[in-house]
PDB file of N, CA and C in Angstrom:
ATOM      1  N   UNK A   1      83.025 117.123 108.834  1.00  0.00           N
ATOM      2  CA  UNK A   1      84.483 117.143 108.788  1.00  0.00           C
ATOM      3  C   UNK A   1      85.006 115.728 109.030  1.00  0.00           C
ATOM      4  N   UNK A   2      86.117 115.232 108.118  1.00  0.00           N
ATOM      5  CA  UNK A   2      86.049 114.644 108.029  1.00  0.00           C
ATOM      6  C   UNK A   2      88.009 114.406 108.712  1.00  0.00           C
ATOM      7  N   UNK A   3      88.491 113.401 109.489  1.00  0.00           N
ATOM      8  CA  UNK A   3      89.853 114.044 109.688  1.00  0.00           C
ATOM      9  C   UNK A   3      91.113 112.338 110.037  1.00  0.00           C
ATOM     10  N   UNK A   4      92.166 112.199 109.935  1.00  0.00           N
ATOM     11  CA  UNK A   4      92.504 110.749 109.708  1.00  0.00           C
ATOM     12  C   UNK A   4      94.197 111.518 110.400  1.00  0.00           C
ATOM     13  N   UNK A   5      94.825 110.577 111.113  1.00  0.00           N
ATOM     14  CA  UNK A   5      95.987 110.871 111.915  1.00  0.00           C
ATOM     15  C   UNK A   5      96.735 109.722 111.195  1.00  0.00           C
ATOM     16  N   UNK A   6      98.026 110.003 110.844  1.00  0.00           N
ATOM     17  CA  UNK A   6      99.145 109.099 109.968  1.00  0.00           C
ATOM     18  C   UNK A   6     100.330 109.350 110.269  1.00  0.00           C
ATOM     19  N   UNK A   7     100.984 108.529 110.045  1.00  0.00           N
ATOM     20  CA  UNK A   7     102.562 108.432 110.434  1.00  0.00           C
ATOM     21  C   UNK A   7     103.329 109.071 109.385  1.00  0.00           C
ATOM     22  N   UNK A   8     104.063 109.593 108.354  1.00  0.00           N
ATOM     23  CA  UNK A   8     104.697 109.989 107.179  1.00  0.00           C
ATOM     24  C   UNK A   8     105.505 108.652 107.168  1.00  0.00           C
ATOM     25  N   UNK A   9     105.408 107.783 105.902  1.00  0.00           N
ATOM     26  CA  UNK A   9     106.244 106.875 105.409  1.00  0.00           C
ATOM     27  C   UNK A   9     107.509 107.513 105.238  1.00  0.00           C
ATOM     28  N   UNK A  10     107.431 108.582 104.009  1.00  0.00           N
ATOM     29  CA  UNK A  10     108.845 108.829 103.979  1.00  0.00           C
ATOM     30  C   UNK A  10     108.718 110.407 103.711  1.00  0.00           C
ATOM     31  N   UNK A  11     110.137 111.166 103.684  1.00  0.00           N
ATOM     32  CA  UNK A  11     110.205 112.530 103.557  1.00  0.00           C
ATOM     33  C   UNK A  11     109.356 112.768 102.361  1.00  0.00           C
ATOM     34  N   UNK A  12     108.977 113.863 102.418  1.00  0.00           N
ATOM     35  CA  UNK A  12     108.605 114.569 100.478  1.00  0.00           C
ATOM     36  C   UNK A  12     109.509 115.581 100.063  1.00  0.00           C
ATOM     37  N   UNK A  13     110.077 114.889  98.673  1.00  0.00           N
ATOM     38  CA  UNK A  13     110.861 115.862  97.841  1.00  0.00           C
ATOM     39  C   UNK A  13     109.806 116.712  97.271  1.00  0.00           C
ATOM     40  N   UNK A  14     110.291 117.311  96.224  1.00  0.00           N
ATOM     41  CA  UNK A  14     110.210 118.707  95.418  1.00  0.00           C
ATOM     42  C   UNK A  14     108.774 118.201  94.328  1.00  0.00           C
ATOM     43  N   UNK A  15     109.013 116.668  93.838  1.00  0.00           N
ATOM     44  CA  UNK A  15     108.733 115.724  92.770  1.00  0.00           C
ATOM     45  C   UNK A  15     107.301 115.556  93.867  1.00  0.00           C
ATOM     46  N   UNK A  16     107.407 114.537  94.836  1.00  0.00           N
ATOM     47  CA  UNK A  16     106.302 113.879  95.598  1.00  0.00           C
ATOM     48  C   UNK A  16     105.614 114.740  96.163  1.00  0.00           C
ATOM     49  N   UNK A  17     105.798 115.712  96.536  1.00  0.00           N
ATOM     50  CA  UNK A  17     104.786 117.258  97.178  1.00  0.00           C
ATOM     51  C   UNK A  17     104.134 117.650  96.033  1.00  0.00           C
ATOM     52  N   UNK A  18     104.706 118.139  94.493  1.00  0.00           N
ATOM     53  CA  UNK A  18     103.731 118.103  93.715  1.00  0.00           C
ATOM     54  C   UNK A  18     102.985 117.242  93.223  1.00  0.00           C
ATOM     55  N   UNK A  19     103.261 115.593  93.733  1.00  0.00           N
ATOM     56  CA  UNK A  19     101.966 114.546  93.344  1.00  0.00           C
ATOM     57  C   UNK A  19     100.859 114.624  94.475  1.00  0.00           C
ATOM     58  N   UNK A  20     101.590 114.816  95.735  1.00  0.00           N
ATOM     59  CA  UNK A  20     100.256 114.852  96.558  1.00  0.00           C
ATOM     60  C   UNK A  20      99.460 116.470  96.382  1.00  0.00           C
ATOM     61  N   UNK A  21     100.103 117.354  96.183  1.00  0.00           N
ATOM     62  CA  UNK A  21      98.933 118.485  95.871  1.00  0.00           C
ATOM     63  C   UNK A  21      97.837 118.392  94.484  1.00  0.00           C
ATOM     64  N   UNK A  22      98.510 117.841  93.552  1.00  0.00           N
ATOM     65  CA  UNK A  22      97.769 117.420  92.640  1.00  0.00           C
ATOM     66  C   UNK A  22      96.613 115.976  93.435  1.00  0.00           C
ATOM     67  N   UNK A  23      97.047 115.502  93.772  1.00  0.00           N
ATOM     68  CA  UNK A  23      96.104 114.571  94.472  1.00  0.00           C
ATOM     69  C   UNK A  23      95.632 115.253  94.999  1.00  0.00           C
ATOM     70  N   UNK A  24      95.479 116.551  96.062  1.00  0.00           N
ATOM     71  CA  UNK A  24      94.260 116.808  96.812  1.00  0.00           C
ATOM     72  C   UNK A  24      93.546 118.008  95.974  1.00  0.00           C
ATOM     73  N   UNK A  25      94.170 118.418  94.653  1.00  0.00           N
ATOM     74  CA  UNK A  25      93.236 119.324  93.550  1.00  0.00           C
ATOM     75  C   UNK A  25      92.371 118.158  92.908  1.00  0.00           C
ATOM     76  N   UNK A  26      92.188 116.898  93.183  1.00  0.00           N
ATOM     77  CA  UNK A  26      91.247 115.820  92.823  1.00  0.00           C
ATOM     78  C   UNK A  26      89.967 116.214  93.277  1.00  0.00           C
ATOM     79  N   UNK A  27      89.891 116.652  94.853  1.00  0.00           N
ATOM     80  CA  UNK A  27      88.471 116.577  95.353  1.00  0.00           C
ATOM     81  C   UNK A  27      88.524 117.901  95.780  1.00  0.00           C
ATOM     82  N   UNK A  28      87.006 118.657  96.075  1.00  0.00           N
ATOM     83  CA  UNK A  28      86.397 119.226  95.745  1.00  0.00           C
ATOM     84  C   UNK A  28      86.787 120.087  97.132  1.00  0.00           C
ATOM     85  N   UNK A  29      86.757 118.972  98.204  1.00  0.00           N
ATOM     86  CA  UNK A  29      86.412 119.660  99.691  1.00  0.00           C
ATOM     87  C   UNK A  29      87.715 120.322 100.170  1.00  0.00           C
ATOM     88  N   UNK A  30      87.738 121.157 101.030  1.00  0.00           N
ATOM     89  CA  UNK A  30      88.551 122.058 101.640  1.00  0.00           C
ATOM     90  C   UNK A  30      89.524 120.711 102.436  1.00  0.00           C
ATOM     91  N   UNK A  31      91.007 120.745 102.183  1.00  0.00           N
ATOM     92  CA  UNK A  31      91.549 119.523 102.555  1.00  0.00           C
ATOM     93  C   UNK A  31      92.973 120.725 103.127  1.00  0.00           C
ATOM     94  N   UNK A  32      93.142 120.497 104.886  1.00  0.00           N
ATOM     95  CA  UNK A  32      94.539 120.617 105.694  1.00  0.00           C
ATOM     96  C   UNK A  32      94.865 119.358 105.993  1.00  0.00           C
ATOM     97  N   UNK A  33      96.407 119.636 106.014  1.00  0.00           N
ATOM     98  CA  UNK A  33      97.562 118.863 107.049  1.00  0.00           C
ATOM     99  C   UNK A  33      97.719 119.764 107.865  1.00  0.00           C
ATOM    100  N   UNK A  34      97.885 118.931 109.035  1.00  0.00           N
ATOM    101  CA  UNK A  34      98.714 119.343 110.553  1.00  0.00           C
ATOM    102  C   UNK A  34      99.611 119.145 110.587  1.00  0.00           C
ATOM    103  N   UNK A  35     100.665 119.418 111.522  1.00  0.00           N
ATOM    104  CA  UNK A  35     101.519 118.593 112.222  1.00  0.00           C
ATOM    105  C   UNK A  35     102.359 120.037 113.126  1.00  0.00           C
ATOM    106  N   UNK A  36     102.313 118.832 114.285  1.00  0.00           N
ATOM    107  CA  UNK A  36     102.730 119.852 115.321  1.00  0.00           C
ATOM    108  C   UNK A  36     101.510 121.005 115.297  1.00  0.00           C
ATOM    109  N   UNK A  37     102.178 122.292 115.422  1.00  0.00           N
ATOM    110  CA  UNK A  37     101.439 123.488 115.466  1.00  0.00           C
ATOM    111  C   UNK A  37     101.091 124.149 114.203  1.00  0.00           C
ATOM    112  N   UNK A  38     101.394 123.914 113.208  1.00  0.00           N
ATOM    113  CA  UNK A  38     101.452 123.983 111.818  1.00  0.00           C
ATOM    114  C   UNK A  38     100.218 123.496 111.189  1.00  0.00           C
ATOM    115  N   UNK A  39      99.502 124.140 110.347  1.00  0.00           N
ATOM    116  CA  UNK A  39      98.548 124.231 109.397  1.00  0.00           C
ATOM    117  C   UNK A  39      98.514 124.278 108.106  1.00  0.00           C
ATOM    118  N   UNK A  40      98.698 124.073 106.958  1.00  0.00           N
ATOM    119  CA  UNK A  40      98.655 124.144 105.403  1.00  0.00           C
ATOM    120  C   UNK A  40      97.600 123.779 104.978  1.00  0.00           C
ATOM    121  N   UNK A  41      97.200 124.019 103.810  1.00  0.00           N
ATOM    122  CA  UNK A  41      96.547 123.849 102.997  1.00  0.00           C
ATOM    123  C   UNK A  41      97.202 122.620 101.733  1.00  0.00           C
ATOM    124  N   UNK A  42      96.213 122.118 101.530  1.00  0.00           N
ATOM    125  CA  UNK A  42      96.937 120.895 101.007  1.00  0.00           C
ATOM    126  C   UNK A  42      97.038 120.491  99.302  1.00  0.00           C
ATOM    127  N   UNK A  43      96.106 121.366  98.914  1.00  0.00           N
ATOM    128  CA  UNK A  43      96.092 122.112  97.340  1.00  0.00           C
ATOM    129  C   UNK A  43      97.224 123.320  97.363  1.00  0.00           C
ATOM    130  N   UNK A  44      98.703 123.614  98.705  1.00  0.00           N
ATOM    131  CA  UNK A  44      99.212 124.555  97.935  1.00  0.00           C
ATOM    132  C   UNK A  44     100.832 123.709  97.806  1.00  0.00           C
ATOM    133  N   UNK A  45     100.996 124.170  96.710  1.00  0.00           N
ATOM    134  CA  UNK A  45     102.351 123.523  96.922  1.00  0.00           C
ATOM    135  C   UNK A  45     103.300 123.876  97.615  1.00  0.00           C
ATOM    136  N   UNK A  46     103.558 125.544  97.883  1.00  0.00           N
ATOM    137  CA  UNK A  46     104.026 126.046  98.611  1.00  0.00           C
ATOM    138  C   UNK A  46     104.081 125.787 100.447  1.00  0.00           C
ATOM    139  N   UNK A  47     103.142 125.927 100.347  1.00  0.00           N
ATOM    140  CA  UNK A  47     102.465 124.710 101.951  1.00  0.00           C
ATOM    141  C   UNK A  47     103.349 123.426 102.451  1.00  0.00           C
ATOM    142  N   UNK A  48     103.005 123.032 101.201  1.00  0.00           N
ATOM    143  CA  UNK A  48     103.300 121.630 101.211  1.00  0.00           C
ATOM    144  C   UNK A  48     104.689 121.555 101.627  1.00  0.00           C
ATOM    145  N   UNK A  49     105.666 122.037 100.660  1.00  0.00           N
ATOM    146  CA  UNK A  49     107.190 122.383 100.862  1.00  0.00           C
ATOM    147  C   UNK A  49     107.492 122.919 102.419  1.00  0.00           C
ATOM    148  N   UNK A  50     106.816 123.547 102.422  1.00  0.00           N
ATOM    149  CA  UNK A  50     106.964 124.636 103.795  1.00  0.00           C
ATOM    150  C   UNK A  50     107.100 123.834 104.824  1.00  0.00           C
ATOM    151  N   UNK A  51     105.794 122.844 105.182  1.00  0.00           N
ATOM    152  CA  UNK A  51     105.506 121.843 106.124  1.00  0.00           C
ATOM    153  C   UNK A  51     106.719 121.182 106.519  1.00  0.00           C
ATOM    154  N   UNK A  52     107.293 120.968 105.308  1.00  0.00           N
ATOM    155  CA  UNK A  52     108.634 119.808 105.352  1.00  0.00           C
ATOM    156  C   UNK A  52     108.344 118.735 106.089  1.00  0.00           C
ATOM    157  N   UNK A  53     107.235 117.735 105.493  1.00  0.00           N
ATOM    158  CA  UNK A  53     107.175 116.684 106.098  1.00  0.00           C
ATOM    159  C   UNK A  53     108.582 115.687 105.578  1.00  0.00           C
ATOM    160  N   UNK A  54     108.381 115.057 107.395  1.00  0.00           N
ATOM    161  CA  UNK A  54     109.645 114.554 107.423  1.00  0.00           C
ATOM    162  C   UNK A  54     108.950 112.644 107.461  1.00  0.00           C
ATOM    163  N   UNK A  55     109.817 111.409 107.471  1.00  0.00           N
ATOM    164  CA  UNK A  55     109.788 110.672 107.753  1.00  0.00           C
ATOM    165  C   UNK A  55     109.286 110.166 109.145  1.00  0.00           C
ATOM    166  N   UNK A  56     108.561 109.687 109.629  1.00  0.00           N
ATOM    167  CA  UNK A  56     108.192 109.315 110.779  1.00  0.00           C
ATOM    168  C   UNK A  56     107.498 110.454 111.423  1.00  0.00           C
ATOM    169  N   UNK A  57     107.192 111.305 111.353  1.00  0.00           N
ATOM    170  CA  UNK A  57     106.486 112.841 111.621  1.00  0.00           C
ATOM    171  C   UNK A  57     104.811 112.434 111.836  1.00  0.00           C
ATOM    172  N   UNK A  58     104.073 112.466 112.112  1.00  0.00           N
ATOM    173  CA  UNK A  58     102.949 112.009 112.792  1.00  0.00           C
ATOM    174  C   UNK A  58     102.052 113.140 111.941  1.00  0.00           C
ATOM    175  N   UNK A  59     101.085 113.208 111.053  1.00  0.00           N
ATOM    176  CA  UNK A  59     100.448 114.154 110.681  1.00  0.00           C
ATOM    177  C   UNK A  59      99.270 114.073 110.817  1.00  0.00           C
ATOM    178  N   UNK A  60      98.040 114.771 110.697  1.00  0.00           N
ATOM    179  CA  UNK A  60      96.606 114.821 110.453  1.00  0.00           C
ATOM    180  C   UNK A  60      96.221 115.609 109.292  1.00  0.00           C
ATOM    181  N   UNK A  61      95.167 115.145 108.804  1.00  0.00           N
ATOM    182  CA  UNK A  61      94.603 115.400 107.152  1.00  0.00           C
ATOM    183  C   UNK A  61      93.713 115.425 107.466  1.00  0.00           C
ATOM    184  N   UNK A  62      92.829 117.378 107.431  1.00  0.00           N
ATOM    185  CA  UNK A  62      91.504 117.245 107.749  1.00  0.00           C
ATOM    186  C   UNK A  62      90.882 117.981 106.772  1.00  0.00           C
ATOM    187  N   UNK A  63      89.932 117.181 106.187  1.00  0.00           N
ATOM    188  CA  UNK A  63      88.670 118.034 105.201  1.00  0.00           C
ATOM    189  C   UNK A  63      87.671 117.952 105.485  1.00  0.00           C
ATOM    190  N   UNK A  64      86.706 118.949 104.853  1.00  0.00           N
ATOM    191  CA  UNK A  64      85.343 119.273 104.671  1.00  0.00           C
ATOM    192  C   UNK A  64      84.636 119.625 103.600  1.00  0.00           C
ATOM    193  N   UNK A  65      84.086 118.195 103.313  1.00  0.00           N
ATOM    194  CA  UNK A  65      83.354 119.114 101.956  1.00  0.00           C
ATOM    195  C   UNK A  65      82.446 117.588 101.685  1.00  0.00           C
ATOM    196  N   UNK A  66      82.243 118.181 100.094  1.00  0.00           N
ATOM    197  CA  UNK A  66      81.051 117.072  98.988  1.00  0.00           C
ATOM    198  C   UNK A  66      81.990 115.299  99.671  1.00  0.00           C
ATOM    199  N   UNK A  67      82.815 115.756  99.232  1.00  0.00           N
ATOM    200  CA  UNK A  67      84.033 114.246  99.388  1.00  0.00           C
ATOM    201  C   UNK A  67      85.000 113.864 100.361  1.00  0.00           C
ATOM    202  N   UNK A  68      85.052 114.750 101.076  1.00  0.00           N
ATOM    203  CA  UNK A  68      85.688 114.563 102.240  1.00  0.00           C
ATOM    204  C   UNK A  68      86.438 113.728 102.632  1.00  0.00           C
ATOM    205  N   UNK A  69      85.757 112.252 102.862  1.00  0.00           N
ATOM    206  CA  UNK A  69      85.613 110.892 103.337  1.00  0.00           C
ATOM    207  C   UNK A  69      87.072 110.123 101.932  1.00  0.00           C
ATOM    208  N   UNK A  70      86.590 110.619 100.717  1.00  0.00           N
ATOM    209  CA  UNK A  70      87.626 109.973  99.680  1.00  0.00           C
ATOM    210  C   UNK A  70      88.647 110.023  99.734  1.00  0.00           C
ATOM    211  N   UNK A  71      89.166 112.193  99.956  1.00  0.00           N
ATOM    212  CA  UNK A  71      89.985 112.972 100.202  1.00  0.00           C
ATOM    213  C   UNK A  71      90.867 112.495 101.272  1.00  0.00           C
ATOM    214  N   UNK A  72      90.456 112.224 102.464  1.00  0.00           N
ATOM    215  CA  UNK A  72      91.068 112.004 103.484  1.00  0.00           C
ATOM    216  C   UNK A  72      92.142 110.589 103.007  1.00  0.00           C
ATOM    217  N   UNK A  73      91.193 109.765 103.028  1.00  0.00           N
ATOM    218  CA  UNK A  73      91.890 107.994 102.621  1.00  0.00           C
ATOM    219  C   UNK A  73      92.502 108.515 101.246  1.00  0.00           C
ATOM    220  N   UNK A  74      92.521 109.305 100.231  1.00  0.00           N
ATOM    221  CA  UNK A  74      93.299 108.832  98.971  1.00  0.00           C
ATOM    222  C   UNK A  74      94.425 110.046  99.740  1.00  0.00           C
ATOM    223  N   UNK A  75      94.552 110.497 100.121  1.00  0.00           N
ATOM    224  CA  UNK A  75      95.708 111.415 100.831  1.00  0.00           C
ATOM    225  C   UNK A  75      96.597 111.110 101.657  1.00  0.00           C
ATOM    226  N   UNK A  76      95.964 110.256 102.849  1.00  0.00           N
ATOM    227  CA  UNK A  76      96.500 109.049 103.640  1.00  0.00           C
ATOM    228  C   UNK A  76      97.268 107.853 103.082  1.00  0.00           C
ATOM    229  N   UNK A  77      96.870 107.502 101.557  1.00  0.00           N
ATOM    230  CA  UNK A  77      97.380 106.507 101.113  1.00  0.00           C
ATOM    231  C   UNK A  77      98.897 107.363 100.663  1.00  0.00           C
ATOM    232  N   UNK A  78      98.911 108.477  99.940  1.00  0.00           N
ATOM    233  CA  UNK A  78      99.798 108.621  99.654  1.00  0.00           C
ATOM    234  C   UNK A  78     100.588 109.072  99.984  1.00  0.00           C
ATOM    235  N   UNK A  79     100.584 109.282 101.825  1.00  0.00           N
ATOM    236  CA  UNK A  79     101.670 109.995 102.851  1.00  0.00           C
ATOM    237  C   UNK A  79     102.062 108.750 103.602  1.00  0.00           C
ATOM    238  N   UNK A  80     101.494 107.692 103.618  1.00  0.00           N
ATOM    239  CA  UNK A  80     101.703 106.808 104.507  1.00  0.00           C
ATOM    240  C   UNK A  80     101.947 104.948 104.442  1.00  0.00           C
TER     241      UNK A  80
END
């Protein structure tokens, strides 16, 4: 398991939640966000929305799998 703690650069609209779920349907491995007490899945878009990541919101991105290690950093890049 592979797992990376980030700050949220900026809110996600409607537009940028479906680029990062498409970014984590890239890799293979089982990929959550945290934040707070909250759990999603990071391939759902619905999730994603739900989460309502906000600006400055402190998150964690944790996977497990073949790729893990990629998943995490190309996910990180694009929340933070």
């Amino acid at each position: 398991m592979t797992q990376k703690t980030i700050i949220i650069k900026a809110s996600l609209d409607a537009r940028q939640a479906a680029f990062f779920v498409q970014t984590a349907g890239k890799y293979e491995s089982d990929i959550r966000v945290a934040i707070d007490d909250k759990k999603i899945n990071a391939k759902s878009i619905m999730g994603t929305i739900a989460l309502g990541m906000q600006e400055g919101q402190s998150a964690m991105i944790i996977a497990e799998g073949a790729d893990e290690e990629a998943a995490v950093q190309d996910l990180a890049s694009v929340l933070a």
